[in-house]
N, C-alpha and C. Protein backbone atom coordinates (compact mmCIF):
# COMPACT_ATOMS: atom_id res chain seq x y z
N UNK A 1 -16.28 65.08 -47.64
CA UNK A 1 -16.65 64.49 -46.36
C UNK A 1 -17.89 63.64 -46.56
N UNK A 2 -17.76 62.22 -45.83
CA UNK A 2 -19.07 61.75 -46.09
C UNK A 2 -19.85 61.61 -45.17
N UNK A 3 -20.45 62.65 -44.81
CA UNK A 3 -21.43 63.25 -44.04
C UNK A 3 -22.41 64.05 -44.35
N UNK A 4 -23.66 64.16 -44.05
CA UNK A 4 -25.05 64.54 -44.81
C UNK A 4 -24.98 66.04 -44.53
N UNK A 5 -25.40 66.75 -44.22
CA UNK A 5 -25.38 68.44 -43.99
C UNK A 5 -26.70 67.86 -42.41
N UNK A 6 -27.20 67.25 -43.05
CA UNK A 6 -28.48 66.89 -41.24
C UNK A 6 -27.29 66.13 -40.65
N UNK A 7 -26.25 65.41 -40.92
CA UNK A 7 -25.57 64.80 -39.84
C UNK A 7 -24.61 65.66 -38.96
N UNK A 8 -24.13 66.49 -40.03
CA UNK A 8 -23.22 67.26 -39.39
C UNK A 8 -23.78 68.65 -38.67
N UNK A 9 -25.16 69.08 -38.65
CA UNK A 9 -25.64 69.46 -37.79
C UNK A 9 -26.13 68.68 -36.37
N UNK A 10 -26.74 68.00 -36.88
CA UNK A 10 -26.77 66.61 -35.40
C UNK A 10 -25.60 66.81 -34.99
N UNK A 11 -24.46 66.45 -35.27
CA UNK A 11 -23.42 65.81 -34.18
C UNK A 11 -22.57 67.17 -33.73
N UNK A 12 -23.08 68.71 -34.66
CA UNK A 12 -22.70 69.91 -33.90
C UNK A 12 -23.64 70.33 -32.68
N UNK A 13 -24.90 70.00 -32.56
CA UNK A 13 -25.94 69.95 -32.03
C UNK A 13 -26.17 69.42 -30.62
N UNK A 14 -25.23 67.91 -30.81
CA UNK A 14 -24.96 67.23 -30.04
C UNK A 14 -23.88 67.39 -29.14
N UNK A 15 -23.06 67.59 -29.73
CA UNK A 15 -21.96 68.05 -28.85
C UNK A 15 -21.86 69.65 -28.55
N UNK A 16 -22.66 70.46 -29.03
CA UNK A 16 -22.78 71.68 -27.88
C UNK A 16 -23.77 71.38 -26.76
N UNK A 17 -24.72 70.58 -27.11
CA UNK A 17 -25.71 70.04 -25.49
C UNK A 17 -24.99 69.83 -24.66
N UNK A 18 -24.44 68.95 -24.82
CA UNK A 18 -23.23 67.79 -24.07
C UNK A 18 -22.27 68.73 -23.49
N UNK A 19 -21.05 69.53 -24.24
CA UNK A 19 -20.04 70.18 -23.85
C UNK A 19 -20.20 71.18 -23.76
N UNK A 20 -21.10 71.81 -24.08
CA UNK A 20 -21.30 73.10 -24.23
C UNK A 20 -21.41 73.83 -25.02
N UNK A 21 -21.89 75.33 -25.23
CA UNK A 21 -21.74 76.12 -26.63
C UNK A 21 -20.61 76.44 -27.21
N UNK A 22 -19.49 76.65 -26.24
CA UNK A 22 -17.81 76.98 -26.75
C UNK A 22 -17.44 75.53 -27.52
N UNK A 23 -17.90 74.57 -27.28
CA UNK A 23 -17.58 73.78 -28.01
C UNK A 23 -17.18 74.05 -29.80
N UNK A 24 -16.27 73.26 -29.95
CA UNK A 24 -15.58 73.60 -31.43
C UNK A 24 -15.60 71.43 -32.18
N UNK A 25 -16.37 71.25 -33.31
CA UNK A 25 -16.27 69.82 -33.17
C UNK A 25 -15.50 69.69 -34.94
N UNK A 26 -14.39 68.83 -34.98
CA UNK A 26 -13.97 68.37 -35.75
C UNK A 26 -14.03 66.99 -36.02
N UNK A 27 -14.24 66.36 -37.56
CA UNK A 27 -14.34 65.51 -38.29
C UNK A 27 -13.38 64.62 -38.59
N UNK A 28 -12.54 63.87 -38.43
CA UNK A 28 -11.51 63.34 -39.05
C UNK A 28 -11.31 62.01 -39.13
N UNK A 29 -10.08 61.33 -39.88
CA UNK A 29 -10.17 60.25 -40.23
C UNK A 29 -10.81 59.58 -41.55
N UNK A 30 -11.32 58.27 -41.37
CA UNK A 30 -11.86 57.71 -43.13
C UNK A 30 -13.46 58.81 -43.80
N UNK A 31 -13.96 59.03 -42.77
CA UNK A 31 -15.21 59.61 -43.34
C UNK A 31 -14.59 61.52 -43.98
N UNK A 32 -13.50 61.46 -43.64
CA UNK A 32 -13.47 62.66 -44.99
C UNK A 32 -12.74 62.23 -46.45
N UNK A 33 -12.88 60.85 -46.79
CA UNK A 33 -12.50 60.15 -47.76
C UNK A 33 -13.18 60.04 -48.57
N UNK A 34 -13.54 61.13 -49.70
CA UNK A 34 -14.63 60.29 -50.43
C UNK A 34 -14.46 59.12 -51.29
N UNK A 35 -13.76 58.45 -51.23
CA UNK A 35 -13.60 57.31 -52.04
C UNK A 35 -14.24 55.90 -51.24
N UNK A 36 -13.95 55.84 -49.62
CA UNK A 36 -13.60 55.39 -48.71
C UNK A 36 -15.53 54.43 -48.83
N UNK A 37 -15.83 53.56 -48.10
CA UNK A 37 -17.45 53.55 -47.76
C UNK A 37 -17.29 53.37 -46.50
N UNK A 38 -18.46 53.10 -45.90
CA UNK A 38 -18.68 52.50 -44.22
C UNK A 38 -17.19 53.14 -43.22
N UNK A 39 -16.92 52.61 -42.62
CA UNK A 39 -16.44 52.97 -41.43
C UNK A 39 -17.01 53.95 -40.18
N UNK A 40 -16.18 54.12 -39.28
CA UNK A 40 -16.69 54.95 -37.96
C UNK A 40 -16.61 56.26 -38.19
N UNK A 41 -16.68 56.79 -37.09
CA UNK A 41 -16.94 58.32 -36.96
C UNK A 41 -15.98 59.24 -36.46
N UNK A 42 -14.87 60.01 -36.59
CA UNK A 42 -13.71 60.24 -35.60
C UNK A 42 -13.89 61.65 -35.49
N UNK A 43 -14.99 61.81 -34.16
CA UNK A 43 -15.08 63.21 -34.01
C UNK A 43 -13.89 63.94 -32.86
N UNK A 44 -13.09 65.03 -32.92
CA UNK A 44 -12.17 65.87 -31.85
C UNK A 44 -13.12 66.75 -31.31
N UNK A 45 -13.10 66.55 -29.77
CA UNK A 45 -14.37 67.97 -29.39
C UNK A 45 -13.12 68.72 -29.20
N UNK A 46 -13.41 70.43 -29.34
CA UNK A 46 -12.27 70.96 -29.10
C UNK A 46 -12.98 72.25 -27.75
N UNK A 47 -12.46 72.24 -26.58
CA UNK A 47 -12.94 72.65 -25.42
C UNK A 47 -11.97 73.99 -25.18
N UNK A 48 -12.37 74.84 -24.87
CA UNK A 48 -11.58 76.19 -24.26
C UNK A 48 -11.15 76.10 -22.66
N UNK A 49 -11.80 75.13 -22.19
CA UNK A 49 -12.03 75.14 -20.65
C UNK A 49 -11.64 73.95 -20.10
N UNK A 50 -11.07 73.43 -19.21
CA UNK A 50 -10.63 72.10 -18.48
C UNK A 50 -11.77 71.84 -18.24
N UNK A 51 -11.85 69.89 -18.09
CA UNK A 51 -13.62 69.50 -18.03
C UNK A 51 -12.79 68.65 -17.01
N UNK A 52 -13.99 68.33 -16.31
CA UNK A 52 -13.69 67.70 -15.25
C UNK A 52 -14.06 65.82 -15.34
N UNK A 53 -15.13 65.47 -16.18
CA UNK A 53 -15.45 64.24 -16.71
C UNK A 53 -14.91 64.04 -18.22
N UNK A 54 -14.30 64.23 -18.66
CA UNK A 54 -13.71 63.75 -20.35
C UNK A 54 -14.34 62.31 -20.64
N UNK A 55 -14.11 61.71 -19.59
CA UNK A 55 -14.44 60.54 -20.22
C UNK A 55 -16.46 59.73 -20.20
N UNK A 56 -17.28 60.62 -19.89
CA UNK A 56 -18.22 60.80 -19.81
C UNK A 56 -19.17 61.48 -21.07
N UNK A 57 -18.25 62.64 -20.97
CA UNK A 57 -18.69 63.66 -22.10
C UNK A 57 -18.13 62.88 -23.39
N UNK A 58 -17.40 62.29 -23.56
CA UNK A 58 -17.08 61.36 -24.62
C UNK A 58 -17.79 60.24 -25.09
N UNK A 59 -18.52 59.61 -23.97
CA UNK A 59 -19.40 58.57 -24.06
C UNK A 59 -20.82 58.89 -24.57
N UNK A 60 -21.00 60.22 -23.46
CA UNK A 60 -22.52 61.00 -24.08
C UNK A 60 -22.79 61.18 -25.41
N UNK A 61 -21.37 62.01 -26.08
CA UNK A 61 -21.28 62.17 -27.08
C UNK A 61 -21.69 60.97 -28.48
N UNK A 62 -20.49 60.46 -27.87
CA UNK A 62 -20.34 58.83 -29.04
C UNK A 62 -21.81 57.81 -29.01
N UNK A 63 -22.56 58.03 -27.86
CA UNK A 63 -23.72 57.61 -28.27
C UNK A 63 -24.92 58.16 -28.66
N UNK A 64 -25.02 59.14 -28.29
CA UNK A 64 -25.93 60.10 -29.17
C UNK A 64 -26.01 60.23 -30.30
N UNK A 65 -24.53 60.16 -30.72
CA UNK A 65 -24.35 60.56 -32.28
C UNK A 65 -24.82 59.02 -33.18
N UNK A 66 -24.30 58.36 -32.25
CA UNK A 66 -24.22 56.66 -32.67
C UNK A 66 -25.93 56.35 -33.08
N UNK A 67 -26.44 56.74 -32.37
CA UNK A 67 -28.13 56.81 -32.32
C UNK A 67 -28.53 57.10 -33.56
N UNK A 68 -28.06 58.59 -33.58
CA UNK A 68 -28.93 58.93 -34.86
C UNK A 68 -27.91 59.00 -36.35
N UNK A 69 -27.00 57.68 -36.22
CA UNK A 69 -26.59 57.83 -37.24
C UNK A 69 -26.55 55.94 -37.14
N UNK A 70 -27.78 55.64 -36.55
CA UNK A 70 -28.50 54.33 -37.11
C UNK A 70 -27.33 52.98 -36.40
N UNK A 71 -26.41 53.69 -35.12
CA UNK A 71 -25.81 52.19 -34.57
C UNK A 71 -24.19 52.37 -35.13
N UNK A 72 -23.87 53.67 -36.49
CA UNK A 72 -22.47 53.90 -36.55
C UNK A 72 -21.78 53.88 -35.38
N UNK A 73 -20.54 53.19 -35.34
CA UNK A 73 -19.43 53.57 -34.37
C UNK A 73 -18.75 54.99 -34.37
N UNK A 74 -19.04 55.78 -33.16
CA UNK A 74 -18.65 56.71 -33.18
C UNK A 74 -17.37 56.96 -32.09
N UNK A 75 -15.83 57.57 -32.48
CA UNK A 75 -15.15 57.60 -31.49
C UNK A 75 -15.11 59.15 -30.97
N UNK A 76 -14.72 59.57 -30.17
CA UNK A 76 -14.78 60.49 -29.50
C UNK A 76 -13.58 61.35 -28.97
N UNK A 77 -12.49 62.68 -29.84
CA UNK A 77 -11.16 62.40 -29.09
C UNK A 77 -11.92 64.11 -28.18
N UNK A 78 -11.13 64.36 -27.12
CA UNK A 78 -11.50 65.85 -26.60
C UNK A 78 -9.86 66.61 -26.44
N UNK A 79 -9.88 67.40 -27.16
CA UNK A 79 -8.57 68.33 -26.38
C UNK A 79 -9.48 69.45 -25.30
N UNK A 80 -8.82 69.61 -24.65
CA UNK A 80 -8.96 70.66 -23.28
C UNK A 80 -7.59 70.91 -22.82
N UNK A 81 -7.82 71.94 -21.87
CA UNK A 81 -6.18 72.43 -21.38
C UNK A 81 -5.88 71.66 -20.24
N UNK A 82 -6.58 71.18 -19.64
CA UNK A 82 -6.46 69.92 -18.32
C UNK A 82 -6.38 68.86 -19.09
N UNK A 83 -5.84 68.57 -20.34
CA UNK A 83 -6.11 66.95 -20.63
C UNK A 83 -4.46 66.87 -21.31
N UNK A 84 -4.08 65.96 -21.05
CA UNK A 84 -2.95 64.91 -22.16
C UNK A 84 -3.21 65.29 -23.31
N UNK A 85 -2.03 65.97 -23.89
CA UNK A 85 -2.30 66.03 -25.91
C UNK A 85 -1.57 64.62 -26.33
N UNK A 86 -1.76 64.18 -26.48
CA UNK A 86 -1.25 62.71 -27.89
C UNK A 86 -1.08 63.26 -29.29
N UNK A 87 -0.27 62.00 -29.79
CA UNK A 87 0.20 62.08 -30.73
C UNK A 87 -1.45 62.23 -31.91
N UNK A 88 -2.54 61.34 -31.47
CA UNK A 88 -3.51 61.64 -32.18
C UNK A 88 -4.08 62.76 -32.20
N UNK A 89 -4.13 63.58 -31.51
CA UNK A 89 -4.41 65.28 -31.24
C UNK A 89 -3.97 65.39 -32.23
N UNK A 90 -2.73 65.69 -32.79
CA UNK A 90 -1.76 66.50 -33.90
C UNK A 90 -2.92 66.10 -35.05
N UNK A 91 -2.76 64.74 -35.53
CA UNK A 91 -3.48 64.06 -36.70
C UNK A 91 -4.85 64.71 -36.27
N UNK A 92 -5.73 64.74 -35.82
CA UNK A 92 -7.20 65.47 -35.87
C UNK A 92 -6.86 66.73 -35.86
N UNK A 93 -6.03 67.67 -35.74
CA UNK A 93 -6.02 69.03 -35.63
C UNK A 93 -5.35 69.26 -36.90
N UNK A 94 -4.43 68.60 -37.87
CA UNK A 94 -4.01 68.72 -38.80
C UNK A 94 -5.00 68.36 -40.29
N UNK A 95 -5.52 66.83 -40.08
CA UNK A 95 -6.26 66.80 -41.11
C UNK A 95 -7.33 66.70 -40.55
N UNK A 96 -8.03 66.81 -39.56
CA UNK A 96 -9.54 67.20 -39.58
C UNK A 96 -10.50 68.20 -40.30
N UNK A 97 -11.55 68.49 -40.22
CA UNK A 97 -12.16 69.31 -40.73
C UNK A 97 -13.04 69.73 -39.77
N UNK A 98 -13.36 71.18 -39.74
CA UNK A 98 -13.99 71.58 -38.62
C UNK A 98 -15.68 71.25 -39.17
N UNK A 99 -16.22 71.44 -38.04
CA UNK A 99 -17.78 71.34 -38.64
C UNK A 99 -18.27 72.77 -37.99
């Protein structure tokens, strides 16, 4: 994964402020490539509880993280039990990596 051990506390850090402590945050996409350089950030928040703003808590998220990881693009997916699963759900729950 190319992520620092301080990043991947930040953006666990970050997204339990934000979503909460049940929060569960997975990694996925090019940055668990180590071959890969640059690209964005493809974090899955994973929620126990229906949220009522998703698309808020996604934004909070993606810029916070974006902040302290110097202006990276960060995307943001959330599963919850009140939300739409997509086909991208499967792909972050399959090859993600939890943090």
């Amino acid at each position: 994964m190319r992520l620092t051990n301080q990043q991947i506390q930040l953006i666990r850090d970050i997204a339990c402020q934000v979503a909460g402590d049940a929060c569960q945050v997975r990694v996925f996409g090019s940055r668990l490539d180590e071959v890969k350089r640059g690209g964005d950030v493809d974090i899955l928040l994973e929620l126990p509880d229906p949220v009522d703003n998703p698309a808020l808590i996604a934004a909070f998220v993606s810029a916070r993280v974006s902040r302290v990881m110097f202006g990276r693009k960060v995307d943001v997916l959330i599963s919850a039990p009140n939300l739409m699963h997509l086909p991208i759900h499967d792909i972050a729950f399959k090859e993600g990596q939890l943090l």
